[in-house]
Structure formats: structure tokens, C-alpha cells
C-alpha atoms as a PDB file:
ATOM      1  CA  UNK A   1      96.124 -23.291  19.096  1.00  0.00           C
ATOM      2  CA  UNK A   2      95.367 -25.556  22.250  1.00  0.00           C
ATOM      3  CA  UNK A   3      91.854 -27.818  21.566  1.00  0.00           C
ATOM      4  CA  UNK A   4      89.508 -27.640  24.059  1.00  0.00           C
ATOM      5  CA  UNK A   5      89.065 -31.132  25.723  1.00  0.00           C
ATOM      6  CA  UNK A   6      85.449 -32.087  27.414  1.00  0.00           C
ATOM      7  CA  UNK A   7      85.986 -34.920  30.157  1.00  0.00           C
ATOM      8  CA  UNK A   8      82.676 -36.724  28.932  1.00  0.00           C
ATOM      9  CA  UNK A   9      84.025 -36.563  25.235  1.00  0.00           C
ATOM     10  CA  UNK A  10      87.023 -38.248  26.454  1.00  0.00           C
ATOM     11  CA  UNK A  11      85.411 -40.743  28.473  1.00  0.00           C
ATOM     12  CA  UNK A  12      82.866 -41.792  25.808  1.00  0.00           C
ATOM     13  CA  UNK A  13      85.979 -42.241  23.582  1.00  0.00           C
ATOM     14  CA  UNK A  14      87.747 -44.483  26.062  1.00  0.00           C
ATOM     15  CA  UNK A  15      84.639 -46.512  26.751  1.00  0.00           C
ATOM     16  CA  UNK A  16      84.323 -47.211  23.041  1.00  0.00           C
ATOM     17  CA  UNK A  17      87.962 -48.283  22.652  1.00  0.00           C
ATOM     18  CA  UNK A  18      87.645 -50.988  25.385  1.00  0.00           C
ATOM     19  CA  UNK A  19      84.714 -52.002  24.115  1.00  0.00           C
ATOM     20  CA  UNK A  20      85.657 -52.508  20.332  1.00  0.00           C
ATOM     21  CA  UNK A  21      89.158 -54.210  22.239  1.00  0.00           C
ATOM     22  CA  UNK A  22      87.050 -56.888  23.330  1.00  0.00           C
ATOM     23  CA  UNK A  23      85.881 -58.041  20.055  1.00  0.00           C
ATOM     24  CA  UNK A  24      89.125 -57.384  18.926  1.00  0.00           C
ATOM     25  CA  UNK A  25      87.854 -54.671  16.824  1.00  0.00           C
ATOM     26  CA  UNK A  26      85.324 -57.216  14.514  1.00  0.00           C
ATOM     27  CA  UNK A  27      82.159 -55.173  13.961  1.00  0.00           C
ATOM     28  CA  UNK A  28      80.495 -58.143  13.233  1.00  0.00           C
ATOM     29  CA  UNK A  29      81.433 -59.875  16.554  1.00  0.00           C
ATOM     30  CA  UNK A  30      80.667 -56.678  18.233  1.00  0.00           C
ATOM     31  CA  UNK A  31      77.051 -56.903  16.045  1.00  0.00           C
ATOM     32  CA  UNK A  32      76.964 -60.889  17.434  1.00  0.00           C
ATOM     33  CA  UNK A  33      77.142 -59.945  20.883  1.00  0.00           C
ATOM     34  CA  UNK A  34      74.632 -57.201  20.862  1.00  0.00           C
ATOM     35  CA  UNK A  35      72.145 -59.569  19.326  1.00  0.00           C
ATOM     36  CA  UNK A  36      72.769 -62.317  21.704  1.00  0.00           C
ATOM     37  CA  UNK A  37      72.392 -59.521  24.618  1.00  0.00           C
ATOM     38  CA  UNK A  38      68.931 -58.669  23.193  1.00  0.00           C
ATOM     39  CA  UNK A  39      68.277 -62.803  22.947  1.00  0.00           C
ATOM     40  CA  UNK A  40      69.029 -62.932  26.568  1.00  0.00           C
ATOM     41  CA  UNK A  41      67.050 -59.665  27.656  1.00  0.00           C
ATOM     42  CA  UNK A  42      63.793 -61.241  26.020  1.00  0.00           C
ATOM     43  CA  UNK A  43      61.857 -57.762  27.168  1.00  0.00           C
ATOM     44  CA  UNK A  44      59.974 -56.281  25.251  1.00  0.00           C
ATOM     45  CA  UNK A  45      61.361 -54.796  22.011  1.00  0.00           C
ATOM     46  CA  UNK A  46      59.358 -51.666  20.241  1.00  0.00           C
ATOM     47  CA  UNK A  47      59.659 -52.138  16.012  1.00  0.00           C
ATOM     48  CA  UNK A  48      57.987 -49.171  14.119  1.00  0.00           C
ATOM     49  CA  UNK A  49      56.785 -48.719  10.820  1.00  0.00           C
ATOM     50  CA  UNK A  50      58.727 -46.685   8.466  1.00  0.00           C
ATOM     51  CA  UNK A  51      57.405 -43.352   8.129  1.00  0.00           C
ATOM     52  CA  UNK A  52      56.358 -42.520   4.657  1.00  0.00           C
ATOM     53  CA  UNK A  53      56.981 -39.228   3.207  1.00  0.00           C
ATOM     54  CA  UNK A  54      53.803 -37.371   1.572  1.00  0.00           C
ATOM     55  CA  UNK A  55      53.610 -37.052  -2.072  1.00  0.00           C
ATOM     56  CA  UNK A  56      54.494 -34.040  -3.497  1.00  0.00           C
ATOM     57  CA  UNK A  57      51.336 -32.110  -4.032  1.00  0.00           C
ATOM     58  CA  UNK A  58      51.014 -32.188  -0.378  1.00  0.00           C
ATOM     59  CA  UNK A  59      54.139 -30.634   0.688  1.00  0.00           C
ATOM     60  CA  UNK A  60      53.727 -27.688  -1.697  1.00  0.00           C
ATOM     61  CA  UNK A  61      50.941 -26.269  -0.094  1.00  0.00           C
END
């Protein structure tokens, strides 16, 4: 049985292998870099509250 291949699938995948090749496949560098990247960017960054979830006596209604 022959697997159906999508070209943006495949291209996503390849993007993400020469990315993680660059850090030599350290999450934690890869982590590093990102954070330095948002150092550098020094926009605006958008932090939310956790959203809570209701008690029970709500939801049963």
C-alpha cells in the first residue's frame, strides 16, 4: 500500500531537520537560541493568565 505524500508535510519535515542540525540536535541549545532571538526582538511579548476551570457545581448545570 503506497502512502500518500503532501509536499508541505515534507517540507515542514525538512525545515525541522536543518534546523535541529544546527544545534546539533541539543534541545536546550535550540531552547538558548530561541530565547536569545526573543532578547534581541525586544517587541512586545503578550503573557496571559491561566485560565481557571469552574468548579464543579457550575459545569453540571
Amino acid at each position: 500500500m503506497a502512502m500518500w505524500e503532501d509536499p508541505i508535510v515534507e517540507e515542514t519535515r525538512l525545515a525541522r531537520e536543518e534546523l535541529f542540525a544546527r544545534f546539533n540536535y541539543d534541545l536546550a541549545k535550540f531552547c538558548e537560541h530561541l530565547r536569545q532571538k526573543q532578547r534581541e526582538h525586544g517587541g512586545r511579548v503578550v503573557t496571559r493568565e491561566p485560565r481557571r476551570p469552574e468548579p464543579a457545581e457550575t459545569l453540571e448545570k
